[in-house]
C-alpha atoms as a PDB file:
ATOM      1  CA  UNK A   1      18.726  -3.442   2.965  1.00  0.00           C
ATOM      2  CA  UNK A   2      18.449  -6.725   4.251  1.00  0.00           C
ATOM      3  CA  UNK A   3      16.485  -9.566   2.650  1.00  0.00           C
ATOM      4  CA  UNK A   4      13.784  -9.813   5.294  1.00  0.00           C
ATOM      5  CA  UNK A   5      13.660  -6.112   5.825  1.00  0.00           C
ATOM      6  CA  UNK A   6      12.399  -5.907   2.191  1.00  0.00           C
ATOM      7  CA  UNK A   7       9.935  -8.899   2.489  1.00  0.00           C
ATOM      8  CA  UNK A   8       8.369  -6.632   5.282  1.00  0.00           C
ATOM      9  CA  UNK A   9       8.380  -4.092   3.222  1.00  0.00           C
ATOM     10  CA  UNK A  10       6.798  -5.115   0.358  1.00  0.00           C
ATOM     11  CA  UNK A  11       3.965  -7.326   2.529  1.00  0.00           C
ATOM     12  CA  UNK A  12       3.194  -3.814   4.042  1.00  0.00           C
ATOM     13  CA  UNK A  13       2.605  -2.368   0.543  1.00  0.00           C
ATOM     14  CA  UNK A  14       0.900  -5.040  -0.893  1.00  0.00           C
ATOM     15  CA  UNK A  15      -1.659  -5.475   1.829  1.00  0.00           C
ATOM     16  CA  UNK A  16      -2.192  -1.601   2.375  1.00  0.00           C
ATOM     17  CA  UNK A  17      -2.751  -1.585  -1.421  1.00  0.00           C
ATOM     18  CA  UNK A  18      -4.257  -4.700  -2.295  1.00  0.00           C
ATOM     19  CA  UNK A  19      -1.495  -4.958  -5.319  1.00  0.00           C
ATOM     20  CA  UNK A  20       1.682  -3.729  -6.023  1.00  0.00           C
ATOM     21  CA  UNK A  21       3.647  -3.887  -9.350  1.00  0.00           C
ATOM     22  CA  UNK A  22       7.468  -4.397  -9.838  1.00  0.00           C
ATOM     23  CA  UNK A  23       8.354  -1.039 -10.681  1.00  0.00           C
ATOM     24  CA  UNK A  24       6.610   0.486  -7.548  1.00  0.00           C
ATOM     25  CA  UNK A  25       8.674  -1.860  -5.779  1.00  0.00           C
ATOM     26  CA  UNK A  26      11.656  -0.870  -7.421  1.00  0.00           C
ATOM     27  CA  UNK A  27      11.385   2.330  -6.599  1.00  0.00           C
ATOM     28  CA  UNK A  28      10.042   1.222  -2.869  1.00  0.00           C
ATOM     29  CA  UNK A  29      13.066  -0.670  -2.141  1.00  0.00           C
ATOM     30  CA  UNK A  30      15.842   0.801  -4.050  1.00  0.00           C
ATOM     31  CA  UNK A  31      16.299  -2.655  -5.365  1.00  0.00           C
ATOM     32  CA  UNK A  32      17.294  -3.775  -9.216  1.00  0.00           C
ATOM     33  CA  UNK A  33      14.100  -5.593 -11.115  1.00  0.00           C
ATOM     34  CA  UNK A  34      16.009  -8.872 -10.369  1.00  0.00           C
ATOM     35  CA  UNK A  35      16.091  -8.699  -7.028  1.00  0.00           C
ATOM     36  CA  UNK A  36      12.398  -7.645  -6.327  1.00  0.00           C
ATOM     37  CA  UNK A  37      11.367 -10.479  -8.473  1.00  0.00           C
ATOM     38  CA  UNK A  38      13.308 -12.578  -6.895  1.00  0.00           C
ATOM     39  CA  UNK A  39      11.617 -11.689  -3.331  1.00  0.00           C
ATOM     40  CA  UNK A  40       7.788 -11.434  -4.639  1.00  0.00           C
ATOM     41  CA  UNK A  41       8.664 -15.451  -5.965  1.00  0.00           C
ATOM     42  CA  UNK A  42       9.953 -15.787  -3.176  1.00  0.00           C
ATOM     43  CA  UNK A  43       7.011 -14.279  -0.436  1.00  0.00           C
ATOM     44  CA  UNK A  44       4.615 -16.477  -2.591  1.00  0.00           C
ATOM     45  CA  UNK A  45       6.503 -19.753  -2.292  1.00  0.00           C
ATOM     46  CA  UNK A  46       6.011 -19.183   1.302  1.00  0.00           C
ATOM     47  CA  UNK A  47       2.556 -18.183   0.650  1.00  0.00           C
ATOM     48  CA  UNK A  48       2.306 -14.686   2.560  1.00  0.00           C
ATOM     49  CA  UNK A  49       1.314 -12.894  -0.983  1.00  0.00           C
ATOM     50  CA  UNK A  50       0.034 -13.955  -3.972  1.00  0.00           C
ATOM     51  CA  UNK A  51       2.251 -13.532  -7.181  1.00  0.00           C
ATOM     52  CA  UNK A  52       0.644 -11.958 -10.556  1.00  0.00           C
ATOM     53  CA  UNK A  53       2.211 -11.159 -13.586  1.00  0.00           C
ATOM     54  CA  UNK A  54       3.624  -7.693 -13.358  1.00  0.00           C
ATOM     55  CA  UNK A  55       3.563  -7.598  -9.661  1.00  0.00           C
ATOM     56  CA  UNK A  56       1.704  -9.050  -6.716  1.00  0.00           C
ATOM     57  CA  UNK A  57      -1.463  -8.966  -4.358  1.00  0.00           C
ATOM     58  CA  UNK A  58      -2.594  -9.617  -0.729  1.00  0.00           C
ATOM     59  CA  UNK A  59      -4.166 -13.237  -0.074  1.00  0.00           C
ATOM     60  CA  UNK A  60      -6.955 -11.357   1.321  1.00  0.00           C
ATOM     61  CA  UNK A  61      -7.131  -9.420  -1.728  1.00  0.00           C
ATOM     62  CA  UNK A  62      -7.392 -12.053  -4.329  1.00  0.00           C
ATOM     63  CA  UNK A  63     -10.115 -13.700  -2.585  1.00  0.00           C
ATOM     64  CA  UNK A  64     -13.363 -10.906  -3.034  1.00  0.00           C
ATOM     65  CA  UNK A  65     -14.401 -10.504  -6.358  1.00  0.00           C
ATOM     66  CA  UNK A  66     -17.681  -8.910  -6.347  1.00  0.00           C
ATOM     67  CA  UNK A  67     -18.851  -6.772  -9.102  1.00  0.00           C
ATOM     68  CA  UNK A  68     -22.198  -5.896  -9.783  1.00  0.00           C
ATOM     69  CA  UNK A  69     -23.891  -6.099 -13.305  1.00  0.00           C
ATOM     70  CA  UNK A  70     -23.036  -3.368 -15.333  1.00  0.00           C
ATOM     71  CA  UNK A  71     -27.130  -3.389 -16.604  1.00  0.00           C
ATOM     72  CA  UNK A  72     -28.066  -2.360 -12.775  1.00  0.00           C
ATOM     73  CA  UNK A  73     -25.409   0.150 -12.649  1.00  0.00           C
ATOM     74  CA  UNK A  74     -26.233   2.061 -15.358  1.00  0.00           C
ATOM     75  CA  UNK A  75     -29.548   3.556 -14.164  1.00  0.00           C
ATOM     76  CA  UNK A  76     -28.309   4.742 -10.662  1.00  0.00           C
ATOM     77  CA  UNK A  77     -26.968   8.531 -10.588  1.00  0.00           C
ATOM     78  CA  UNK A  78     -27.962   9.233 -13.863  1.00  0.00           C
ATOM     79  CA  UNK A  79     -27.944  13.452 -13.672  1.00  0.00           C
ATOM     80  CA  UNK A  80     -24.717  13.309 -11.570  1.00  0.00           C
ATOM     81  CA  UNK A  81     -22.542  11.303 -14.183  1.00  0.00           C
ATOM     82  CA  UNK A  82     -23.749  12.941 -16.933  1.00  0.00           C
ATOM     83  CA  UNK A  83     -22.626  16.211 -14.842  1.00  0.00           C
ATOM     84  CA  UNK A  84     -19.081  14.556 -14.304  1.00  0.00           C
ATOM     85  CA  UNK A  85     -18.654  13.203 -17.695  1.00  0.00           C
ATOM     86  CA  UNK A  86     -19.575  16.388 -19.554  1.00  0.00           C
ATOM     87  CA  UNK A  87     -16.582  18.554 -17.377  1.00  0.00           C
ATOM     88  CA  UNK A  88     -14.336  14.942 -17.895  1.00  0.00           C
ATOM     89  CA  UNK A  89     -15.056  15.508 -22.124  1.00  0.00           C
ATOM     90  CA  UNK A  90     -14.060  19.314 -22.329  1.00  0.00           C
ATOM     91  CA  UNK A  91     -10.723  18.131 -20.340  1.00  0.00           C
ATOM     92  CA  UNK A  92      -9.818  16.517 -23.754  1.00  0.00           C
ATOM     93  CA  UNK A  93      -7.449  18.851 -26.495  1.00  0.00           C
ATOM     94  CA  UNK A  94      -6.009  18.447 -29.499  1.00  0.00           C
ATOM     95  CA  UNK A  95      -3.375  16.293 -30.146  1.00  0.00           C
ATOM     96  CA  UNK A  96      -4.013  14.341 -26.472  1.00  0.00           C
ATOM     97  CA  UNK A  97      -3.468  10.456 -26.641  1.00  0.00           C
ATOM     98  CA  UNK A  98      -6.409   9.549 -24.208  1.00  0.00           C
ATOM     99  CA  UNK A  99      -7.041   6.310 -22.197  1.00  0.00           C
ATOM    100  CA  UNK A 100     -10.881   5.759 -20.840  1.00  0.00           C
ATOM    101  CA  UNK A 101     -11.257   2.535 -18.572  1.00  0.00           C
ATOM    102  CA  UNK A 102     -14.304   0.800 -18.455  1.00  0.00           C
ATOM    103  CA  UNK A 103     -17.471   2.000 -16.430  1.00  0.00           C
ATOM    104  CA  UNK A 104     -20.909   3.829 -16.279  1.00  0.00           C
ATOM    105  CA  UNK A 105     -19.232   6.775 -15.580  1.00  0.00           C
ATOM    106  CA  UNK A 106     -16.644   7.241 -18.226  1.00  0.00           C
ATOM    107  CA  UNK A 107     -19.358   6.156 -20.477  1.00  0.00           C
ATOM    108  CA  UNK A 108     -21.331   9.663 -19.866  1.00  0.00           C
ATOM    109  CA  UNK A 109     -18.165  11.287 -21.425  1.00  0.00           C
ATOM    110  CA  UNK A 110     -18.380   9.563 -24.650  1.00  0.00           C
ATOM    111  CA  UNK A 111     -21.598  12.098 -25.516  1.00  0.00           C
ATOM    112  CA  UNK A 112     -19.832  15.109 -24.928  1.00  0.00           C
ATOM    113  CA  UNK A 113     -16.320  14.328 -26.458  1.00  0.00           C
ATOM    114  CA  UNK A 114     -15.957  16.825 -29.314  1.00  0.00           C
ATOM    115  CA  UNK A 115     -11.819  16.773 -30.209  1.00  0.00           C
ATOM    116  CA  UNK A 116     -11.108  14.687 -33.381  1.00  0.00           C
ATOM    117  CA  UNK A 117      -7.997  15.696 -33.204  1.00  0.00           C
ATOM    118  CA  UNK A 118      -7.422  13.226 -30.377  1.00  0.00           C
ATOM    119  CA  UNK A 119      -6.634   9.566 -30.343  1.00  0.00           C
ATOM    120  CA  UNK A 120      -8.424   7.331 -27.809  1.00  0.00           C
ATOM    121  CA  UNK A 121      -7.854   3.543 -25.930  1.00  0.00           C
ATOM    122  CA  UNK A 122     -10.108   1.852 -23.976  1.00  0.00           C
ATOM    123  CA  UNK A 123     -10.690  -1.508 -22.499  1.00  0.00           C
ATOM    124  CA  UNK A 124     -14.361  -1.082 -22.849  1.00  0.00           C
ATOM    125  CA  UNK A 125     -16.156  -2.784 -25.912  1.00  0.00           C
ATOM    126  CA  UNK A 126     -19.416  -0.589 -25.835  1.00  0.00           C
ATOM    127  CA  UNK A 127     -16.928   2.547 -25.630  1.00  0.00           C
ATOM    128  CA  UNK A 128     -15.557   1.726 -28.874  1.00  0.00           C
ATOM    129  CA  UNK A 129     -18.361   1.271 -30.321  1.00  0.00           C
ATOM    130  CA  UNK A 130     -19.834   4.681 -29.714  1.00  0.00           C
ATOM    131  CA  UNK A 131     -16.322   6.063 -30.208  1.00  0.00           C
ATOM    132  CA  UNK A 132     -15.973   4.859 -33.642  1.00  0.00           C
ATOM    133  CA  UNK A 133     -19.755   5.527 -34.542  1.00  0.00           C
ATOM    134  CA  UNK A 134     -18.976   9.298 -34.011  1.00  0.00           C
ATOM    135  CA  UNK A 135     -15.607   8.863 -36.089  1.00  0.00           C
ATOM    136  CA  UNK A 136     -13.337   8.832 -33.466  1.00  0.00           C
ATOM    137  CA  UNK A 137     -10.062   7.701 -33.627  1.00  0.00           C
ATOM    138  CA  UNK A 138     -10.256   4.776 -31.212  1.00  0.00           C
ATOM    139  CA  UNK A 139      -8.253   1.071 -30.313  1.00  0.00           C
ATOM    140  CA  UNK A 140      -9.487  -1.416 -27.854  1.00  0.00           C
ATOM    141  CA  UNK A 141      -7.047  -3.698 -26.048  1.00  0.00           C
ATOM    142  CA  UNK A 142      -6.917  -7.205 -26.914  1.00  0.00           C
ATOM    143  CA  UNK A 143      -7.966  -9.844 -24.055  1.00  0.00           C
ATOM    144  CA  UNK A 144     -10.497 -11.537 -22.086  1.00  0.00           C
ATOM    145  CA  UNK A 145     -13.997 -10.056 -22.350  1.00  0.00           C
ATOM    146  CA  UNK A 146     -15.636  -9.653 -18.491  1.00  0.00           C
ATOM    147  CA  UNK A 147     -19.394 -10.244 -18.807  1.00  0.00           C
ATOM    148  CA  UNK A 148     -20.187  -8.373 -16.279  1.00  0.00           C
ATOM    149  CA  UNK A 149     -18.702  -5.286 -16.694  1.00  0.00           C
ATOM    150  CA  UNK A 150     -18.156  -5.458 -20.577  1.00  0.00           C
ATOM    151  CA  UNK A 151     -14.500  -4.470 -19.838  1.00  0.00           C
ATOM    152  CA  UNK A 152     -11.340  -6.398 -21.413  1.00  0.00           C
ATOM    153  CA  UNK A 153      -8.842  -7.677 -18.790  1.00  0.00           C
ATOM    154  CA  UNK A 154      -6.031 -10.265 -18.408  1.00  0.00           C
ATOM    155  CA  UNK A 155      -2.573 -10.712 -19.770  1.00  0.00           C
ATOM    156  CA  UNK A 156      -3.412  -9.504 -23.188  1.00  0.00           C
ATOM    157  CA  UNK A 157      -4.595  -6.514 -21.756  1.00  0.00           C
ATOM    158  CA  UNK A 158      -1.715  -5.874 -19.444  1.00  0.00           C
ATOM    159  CA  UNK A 159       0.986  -6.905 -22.742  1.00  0.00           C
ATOM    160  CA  UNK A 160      -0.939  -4.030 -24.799  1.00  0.00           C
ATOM    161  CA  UNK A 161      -0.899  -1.432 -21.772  1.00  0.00           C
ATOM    162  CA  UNK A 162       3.240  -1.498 -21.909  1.00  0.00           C
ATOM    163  CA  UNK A 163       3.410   0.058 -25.266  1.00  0.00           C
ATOM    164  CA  UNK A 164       1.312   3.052 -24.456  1.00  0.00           C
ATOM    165  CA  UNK A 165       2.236   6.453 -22.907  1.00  0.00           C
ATOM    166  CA  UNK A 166      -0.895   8.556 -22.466  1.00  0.00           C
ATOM    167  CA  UNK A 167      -1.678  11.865 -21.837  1.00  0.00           C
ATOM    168  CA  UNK A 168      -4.411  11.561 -19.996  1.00  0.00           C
ATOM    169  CA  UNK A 169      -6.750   8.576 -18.820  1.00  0.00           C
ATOM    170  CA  UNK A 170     -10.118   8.645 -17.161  1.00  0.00           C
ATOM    171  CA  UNK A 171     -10.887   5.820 -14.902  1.00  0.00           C
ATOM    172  CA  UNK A 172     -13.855   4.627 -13.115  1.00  0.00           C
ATOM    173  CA  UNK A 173     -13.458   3.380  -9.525  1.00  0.00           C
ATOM    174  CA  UNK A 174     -16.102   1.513  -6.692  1.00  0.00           C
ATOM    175  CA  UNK A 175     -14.350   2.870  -3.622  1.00  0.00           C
ATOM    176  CA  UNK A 176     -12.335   5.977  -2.540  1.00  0.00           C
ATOM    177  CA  UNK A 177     -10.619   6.842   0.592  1.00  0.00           C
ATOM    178  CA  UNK A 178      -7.581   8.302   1.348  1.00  0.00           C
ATOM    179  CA  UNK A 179      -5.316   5.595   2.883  1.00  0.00           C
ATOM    180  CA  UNK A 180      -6.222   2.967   0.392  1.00  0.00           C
ATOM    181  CA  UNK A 181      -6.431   5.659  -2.694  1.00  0.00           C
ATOM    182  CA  UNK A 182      -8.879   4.079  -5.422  1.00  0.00           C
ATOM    183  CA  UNK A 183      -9.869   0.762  -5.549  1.00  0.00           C
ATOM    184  CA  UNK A 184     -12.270  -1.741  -7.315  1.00  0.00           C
ATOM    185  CA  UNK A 185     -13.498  -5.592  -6.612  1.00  0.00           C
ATOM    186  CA  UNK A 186     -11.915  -7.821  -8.812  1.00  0.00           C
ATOM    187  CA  UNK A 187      -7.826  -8.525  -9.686  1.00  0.00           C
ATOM    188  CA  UNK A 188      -8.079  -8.926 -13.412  1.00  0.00           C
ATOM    189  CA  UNK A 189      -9.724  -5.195 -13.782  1.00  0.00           C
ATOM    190  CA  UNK A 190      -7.495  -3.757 -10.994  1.00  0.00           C
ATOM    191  CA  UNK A 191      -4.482  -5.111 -12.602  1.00  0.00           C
ATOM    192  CA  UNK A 192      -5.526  -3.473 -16.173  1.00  0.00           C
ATOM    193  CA  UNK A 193      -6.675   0.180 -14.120  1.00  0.00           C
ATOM    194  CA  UNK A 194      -3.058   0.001 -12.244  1.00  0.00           C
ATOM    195  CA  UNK A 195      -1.604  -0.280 -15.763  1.00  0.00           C
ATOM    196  CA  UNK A 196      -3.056   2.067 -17.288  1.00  0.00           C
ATOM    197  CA  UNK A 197      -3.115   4.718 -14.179  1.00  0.00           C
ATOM    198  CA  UNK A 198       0.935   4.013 -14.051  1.00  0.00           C
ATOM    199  CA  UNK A 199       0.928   5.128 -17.868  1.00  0.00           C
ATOM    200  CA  UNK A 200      -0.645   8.231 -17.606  1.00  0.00           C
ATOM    201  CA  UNK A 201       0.711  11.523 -17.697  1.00  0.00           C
ATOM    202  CA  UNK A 202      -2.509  13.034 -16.172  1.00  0.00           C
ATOM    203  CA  UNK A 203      -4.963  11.210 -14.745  1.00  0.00           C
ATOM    204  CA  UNK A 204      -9.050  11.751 -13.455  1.00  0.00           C
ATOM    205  CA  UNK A 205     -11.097   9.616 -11.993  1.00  0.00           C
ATOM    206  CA  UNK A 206     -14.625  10.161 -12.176  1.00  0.00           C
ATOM    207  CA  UNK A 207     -16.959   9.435  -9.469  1.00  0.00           C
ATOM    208  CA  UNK A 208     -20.135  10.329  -7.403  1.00  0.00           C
ATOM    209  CA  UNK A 209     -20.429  10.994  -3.839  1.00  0.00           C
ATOM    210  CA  UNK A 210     -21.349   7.391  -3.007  1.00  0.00           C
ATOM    211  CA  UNK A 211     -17.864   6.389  -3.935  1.00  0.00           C
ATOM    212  CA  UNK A 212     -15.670   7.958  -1.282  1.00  0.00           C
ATOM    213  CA  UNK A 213     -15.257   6.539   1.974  1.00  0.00           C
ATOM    214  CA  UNK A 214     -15.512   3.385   0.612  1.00  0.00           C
ATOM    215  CA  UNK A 215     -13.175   0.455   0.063  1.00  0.00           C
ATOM    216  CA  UNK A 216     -13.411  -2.231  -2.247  1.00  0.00           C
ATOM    217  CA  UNK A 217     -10.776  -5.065  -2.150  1.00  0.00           C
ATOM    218  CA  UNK A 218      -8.277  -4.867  -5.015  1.00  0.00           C
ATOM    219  CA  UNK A 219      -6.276  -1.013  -4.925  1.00  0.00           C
ATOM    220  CA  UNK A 220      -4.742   0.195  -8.285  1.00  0.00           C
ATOM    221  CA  UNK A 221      -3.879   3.931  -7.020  1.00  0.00           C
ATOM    222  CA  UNK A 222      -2.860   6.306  -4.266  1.00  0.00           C
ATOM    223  CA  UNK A 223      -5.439   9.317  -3.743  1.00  0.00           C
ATOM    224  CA  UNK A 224      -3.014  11.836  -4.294  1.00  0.00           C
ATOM    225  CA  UNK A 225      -2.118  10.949  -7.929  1.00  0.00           C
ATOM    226  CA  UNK A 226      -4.883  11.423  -9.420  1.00  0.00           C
ATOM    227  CA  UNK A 227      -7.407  14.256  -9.940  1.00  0.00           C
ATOM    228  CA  UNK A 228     -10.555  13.507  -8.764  1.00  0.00           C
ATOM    229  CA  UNK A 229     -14.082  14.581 -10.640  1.00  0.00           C
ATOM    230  CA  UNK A 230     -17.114  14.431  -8.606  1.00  0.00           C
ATOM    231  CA  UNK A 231     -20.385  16.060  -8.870  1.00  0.00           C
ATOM    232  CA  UNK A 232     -21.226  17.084  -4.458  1.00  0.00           C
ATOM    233  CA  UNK A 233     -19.616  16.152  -1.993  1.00  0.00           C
ATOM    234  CA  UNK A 234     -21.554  14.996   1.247  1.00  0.00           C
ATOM    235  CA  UNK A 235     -18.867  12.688   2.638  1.00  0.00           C
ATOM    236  CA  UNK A 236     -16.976  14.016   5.967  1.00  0.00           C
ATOM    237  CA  UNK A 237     -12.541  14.173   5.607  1.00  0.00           C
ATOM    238  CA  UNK A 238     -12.425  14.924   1.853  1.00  0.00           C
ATOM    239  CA  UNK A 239     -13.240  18.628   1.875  1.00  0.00           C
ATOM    240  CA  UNK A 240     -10.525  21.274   0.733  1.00  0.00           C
ATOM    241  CA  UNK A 241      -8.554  18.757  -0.953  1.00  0.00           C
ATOM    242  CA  UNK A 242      -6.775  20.179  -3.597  1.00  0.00           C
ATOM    243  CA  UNK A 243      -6.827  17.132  -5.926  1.00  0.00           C
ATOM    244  CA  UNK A 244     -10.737  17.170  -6.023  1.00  0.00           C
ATOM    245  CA  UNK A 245     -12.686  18.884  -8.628  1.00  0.00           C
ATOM    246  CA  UNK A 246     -16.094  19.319  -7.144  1.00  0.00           C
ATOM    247  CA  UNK A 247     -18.780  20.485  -9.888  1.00  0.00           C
ATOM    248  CA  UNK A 248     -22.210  20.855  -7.802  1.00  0.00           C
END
C-alpha cells in the first residue's frame, strides 16, 4: 500500500472515530507497528491529526471537552439505572476478572454485585471505595484524578490498562449511534475507555434511552462490539438489534 494511500486511510478512521490506537491501525493497514508509527508522527508533523500516546485523534476531536459534573448527573434517571445496573451485577460469575469504568451508571451495579469470587478494576475512586467496603476484591488504576467525573485518566492509567486481560468490563458512555459506536467528551477518559474496551473479552455498556442517537466528540468503540444494556428504548433505527439488551 502506498504511503499516502495509508495516510488517507488512517485520517478516515481517526476522524470517523474521533481516536484510533496503533494496533487498530495495524490491523487497518496491514502495516508492521513501525511503520504506522512512523505515519501517525508523521500526519501530525503536518498537522492533519493530532498524535497521543498509544494512538491518535482528530483536530476536531481534541478540541471539545465538555463533561458535566458528576454531582448533577447522579440524580437524573435514577429508577432506570438502578434497572440497568441490577441485570449488569447478575452478569458477573465466579472466577470473572471484571473491569467497571467510571460513571453514574456503572455505579448502580456496585449495590447489586454479589460474586466474591470475582476480582474487580476500576478507574473510579468512589467505586473502590464501595467495592472494598463490601469486601470485594478490588484495584484502582494509578493516574490523574478528573474532578469532575471522579474518574482516573492519563498515561498512568493507560501504562496500567496494558497488563490486564479482562473478562468482562462495563463501561459508561454520553452518546450512542451506530456509525460513530460509543463515545464520550473528553480525550483523557476516551483514551482510558478505548483501553480498557480493547482489553475485554466481553464487554456491556450500560446506558438509558437518552444516550443513543447521540454523539459526543471523542469515540472509544464501534457499536457492534459491545453489548448494549438499556432500560426502553424510545429512539427510532436501534430496534431489533441483536447486540441490545432491552430490560423495560
Amino acid at each position: 500500500m502506498l504511503t499516502e494511500e495509508r495516510f488517507a486511510k488512517i485520517i478516515s478512521a481517526v476522524d470517523s472515530k474521533g481516536s484510533v490506537t496503533v494496533a487498530e491501525l495495524m490491523k487497518l493497514l496491514g502495516a508492521s507497528e513501525s511503520t504506522v508509527r512512523r505515519d501517525l508522527d508523521e500526519l501530525d508533523s503536518e498537522g492533519r491529526i493530532t498524535r497521543v500516546r498509544g494512538g491518535a485523534i482528530s483536530k476536531t476531536g481534541s478540541l471539545t471537552s465538555k463533561d458535566e459534573e458528576i454531582s448533577k448527573r447522579k440524580g437524573q434517571k435514577q429508577k432506570e439505572k438502578a434497572t440497568i445496573g441490577s441485570y449488569a451485577a447478575s452478569l458477573i460469575k465466579p472466577g470473572d476478572f471484571v473491569y467497571i469504568d467510571a460513571g453514574t451508571t456503572t455505579e448502580q451495579m456496585l449495590s447489586y454485585i454479589t460474586e466474591h469470587d470475582a476480582t474487580f478494576v476500576t478507574n473510579a475512586v468512589n467505586h473502590a471505595m464501595v467495592l472494598a467496603s463490601e469486601g470485594f476484591k478490588v484495584y484502582i488504576l494509578g493516574g490523574e484524578f478528573k474532578r469532575i467525573t471522579e474518574a482516573i485518566v492519563g498515561e498512568e492509567a493507560l501504562d496500567s490498562l496494558n497488563k490486564y486481560n479482562f473478562t468482562k468490563g462495563f463501561f459508561g458512555a454520553n452518546g450512542i449511534t451506530r456509525k460513530e459506536g460509543f463515545t464520550t467528551p473528553e480525550l483523557k477518559e476516551a483514551m482510558v475507555k478505548r483501553q480498557a474496551f480493547l482489553s475485554c473479552k466481553d464487554r456491556y455498556v450500560l446506558a438509558d434511552d437518552t444516550k443513543f442517537g447521540t454523539v459526543s466528540a471523542i469515540g472509544f468503540g464501534d457499536f457492534e462490539r459491545a453489548t448494549i444494556i438499556t432500560d426502553k428504548l424510545t429512539k427510532r433505527g436501534f430496534k431489533g438489534f441483536k447486540n441490545i439488551k432491552e430490560l423495560a
